[in-house]
C-alpha atoms as a PDB file:
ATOM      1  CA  UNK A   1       0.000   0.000   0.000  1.00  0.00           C
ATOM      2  CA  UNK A   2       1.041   3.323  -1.242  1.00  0.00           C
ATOM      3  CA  UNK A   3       2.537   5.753   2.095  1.00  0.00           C
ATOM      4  CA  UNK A   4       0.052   8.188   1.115  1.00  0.00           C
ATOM      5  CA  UNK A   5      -2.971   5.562   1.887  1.00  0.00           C
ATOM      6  CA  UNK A   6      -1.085   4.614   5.142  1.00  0.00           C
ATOM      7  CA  UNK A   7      -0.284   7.686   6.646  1.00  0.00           C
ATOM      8  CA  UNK A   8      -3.571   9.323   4.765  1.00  0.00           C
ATOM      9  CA  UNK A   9      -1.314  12.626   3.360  1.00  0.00           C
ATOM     10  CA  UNK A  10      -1.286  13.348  -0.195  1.00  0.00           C
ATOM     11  CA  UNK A  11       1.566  16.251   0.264  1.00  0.00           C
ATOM     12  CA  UNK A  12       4.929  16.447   1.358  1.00  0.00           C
ATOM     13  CA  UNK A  13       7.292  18.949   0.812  1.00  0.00           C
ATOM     14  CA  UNK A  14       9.705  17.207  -1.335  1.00  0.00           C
ATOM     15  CA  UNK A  15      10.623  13.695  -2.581  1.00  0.00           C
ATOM     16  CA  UNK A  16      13.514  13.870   0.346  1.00  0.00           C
ATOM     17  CA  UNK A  17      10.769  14.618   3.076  1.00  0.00           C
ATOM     18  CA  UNK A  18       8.641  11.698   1.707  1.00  0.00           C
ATOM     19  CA  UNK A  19      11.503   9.556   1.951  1.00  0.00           C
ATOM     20  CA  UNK A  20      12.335  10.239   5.735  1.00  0.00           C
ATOM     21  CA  UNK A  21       8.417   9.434   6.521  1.00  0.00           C
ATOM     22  CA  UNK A  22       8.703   6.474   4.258  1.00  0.00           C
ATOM     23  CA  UNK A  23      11.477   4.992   6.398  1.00  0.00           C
ATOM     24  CA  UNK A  24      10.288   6.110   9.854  1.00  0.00           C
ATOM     25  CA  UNK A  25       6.549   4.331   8.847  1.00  0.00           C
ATOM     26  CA  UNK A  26       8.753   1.206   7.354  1.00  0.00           C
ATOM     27  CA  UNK A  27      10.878   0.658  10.351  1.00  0.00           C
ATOM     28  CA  UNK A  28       7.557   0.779  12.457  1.00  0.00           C
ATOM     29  CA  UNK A  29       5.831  -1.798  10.713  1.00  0.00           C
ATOM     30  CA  UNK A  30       8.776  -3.762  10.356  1.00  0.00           C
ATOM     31  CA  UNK A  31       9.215  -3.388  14.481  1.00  0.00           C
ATOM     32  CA  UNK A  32       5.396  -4.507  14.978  1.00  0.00           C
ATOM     33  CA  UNK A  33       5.743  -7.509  12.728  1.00  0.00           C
ATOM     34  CA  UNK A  34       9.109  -8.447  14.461  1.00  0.00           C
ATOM     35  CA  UNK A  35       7.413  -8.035  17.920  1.00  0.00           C
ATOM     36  CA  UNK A  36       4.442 -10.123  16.747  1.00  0.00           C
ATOM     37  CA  UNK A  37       6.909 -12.863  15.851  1.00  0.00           C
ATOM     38  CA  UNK A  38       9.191 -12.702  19.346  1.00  0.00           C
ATOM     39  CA  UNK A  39       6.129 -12.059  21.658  1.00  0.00           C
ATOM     40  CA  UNK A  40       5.875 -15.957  22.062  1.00  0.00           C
ATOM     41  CA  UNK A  41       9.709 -16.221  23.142  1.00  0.00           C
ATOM     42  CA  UNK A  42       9.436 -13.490  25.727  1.00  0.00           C
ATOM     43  CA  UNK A  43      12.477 -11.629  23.503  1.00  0.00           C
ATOM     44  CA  UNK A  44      12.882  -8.147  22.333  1.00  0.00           C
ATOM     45  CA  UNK A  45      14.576  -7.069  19.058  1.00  0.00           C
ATOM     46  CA  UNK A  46      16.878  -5.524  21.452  1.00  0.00           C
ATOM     47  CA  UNK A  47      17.338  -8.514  23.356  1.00  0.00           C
ATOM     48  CA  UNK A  48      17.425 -11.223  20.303  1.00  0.00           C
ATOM     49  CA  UNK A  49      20.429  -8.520  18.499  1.00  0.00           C
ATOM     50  CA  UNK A  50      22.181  -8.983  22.122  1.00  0.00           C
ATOM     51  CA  UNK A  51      22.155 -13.100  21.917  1.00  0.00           C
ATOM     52  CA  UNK A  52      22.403 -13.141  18.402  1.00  0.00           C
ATOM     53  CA  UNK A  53      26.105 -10.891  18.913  1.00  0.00           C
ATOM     54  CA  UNK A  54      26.583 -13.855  21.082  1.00  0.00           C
ATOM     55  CA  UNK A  55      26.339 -16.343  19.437  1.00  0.00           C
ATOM     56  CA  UNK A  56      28.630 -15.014  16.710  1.00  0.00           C
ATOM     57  CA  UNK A  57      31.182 -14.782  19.724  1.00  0.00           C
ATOM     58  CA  UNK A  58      30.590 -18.080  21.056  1.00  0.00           C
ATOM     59  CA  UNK A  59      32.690 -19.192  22.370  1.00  0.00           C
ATOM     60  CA  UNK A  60      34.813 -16.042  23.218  1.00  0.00           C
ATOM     61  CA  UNK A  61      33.134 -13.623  25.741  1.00  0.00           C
ATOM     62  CA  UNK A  62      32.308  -9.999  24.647  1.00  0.00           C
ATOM     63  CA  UNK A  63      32.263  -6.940  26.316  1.00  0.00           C
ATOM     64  CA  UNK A  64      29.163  -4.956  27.021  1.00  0.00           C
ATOM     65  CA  UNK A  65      31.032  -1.998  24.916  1.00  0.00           C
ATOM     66  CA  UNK A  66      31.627  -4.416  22.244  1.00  0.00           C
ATOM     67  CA  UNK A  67      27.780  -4.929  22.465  1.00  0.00           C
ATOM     68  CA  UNK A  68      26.528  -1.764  22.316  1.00  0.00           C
ATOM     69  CA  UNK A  69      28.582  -1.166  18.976  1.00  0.00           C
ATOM     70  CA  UNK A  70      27.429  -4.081  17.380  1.00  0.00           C
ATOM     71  CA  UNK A  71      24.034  -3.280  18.446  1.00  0.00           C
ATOM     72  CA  UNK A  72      21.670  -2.379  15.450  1.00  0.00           C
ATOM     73  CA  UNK A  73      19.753   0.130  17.778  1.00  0.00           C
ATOM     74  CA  UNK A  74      22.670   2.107  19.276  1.00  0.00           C
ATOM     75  CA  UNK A  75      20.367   4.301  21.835  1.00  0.00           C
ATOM     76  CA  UNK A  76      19.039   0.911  23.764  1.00  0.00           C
ATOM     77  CA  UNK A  77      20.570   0.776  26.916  1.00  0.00           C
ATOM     78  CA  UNK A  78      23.149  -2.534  26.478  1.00  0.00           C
ATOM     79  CA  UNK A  79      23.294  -3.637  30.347  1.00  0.00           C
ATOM     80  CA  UNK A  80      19.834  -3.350  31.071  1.00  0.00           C
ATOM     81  CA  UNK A  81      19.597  -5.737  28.346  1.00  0.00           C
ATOM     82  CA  UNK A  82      22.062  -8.107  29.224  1.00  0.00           C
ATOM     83  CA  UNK A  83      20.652  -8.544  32.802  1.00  0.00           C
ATOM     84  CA  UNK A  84      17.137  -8.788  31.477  1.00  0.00           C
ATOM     85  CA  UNK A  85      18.982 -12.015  29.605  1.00  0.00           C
ATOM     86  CA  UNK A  86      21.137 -13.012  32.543  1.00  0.00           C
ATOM     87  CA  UNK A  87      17.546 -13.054  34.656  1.00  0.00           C
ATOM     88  CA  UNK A  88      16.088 -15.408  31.826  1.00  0.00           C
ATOM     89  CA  UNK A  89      19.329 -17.846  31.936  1.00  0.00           C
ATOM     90  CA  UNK A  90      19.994 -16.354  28.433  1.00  0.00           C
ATOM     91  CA  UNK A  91      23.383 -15.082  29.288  1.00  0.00           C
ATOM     92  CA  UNK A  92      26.306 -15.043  32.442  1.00  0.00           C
ATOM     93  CA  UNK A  93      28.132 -12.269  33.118  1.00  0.00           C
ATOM     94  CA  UNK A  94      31.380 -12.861  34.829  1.00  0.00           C
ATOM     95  CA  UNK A  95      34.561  -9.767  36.059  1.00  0.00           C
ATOM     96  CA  UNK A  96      37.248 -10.200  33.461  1.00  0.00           C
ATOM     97  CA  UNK A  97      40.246 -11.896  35.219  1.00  0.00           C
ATOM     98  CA  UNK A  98      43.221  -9.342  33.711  1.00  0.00           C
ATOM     99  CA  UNK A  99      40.834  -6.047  34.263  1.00  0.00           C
ATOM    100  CA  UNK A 100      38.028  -5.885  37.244  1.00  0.00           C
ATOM    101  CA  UNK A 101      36.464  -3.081  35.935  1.00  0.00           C
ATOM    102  CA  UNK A 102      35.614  -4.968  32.875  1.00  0.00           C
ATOM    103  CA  UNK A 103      32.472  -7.280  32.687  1.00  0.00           C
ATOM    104  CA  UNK A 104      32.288 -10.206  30.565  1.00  0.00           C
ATOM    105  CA  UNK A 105      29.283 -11.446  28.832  1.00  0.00           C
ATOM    106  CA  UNK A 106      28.998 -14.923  27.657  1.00  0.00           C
ATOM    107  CA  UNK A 107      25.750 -16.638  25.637  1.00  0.00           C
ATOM    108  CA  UNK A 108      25.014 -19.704  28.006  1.00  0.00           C
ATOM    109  CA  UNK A 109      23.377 -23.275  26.409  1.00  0.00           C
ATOM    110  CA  UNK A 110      19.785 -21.935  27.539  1.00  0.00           C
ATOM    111  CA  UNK A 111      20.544 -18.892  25.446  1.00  0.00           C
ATOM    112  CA  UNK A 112      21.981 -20.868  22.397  1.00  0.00           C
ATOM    113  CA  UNK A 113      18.809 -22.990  22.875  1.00  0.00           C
ATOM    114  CA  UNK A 114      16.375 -20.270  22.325  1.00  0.00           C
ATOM    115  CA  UNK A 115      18.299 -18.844  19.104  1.00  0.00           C
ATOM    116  CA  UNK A 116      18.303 -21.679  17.179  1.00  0.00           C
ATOM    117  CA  UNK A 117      14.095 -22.196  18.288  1.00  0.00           C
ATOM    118  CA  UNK A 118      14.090 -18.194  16.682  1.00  0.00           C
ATOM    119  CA  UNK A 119      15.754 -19.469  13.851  1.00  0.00           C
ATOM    120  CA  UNK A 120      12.702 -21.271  12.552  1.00  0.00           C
ATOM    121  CA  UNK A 121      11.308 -17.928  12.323  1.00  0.00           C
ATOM    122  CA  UNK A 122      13.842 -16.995   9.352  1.00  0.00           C
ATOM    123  CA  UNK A 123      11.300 -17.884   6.848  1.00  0.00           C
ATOM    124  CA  UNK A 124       8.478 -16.122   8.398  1.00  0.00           C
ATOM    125  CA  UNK A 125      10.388 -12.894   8.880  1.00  0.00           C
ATOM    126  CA  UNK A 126      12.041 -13.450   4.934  1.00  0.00           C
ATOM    127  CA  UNK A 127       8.019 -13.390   3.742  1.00  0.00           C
ATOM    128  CA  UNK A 128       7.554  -9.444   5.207  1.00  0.00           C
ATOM    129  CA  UNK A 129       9.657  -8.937   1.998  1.00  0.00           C
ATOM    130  CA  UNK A 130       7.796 -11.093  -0.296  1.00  0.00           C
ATOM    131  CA  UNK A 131       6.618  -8.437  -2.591  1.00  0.00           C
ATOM    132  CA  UNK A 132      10.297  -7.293  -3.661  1.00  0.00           C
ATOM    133  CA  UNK A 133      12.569  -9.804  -5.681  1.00  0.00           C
ATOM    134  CA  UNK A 134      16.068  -9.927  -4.328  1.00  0.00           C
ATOM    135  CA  UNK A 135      17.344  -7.771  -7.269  1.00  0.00           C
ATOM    136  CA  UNK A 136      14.852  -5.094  -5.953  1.00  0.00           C
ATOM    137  CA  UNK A 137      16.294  -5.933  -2.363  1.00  0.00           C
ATOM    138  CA  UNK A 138      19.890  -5.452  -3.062  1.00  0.00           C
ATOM    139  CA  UNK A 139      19.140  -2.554  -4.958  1.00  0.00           C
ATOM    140  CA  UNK A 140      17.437  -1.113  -1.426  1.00  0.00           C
ATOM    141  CA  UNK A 141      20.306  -2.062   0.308  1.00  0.00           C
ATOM    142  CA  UNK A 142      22.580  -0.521  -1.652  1.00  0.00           C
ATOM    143  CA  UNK A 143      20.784   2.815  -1.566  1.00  0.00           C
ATOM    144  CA  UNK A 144      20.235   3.227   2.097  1.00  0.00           C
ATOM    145  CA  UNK A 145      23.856   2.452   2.569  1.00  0.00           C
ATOM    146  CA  UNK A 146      24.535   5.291  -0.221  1.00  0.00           C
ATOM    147  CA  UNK A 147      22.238   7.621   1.666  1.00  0.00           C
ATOM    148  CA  UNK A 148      24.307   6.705   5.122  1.00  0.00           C
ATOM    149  CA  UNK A 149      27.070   8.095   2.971  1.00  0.00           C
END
């Protein structure tokens, strides 16, 4: 459906301003579909980025610094998250041995567990896309990254 059905506006100032409300109203539904499909796991995007880090890790431990740059959304707050997960039995967090103020963060067997459960979801989340053909897709990719400059 057309943005200007969606949003019901039939004016914007310029191509450039419809393209900012474009992506902010994309991202939305794409974050409402994505909650939809975590609600049953009791998981956040936030929280499934965090294990999914992890996992790519695993076995090494990261830091929670390391976590928040990896992290797509770089406002959420990274150690809330990880003790949200640590309180599931996602994740452990243990004081580095060489530095104490450093904290080390470590996907535990629960937490690999639940990812590969999510990743049965892979298909479902591929079909929000089902109306562009991966030529179209790569072509989208390569133009936000162009407008990140």
């Amino acid at each position: 459906m057309k943005l200007e059905d969606e949003i019901r506006q039939s004016k914007f100032r310029n191509e450039k301003h419809k393209l900012a409300v474009n992506i902010i109203f994309s991202y939305s539904w794409l974050l409402k579909l994505q909650t939809k499909l975590f609600d049953k796991y009791d998981i956040t995007g936030n929280q499934y980025n965090i294990l999914r880090i992890l996992r790519g890790q695993y076995p090494n431990p990261a830091t929670v610094n390391l976590l928040k740059e990896r992290m797509v959304d770089k406002m959420s707050d990274s150690s809330r998250l990880v003790e949200r997960l640590r309180l599931k039995g996602y994740v452990k967090r243990e004081l580095c041995s060489k530095d104490r103020r450093r904290v080390d963060v470590s996907i535990t067997q629960k937490g690999l567990e639940i990812l590969a459960e999510m990743d049965k979801l892979n298909g479902k989340y591929d079909s929000f896309f089902q109306n562009l053909s991966e030529d179209e897709s790569k072509a989208i990719n390569e133009l936000l990254d162009k407008m990140r400059g």
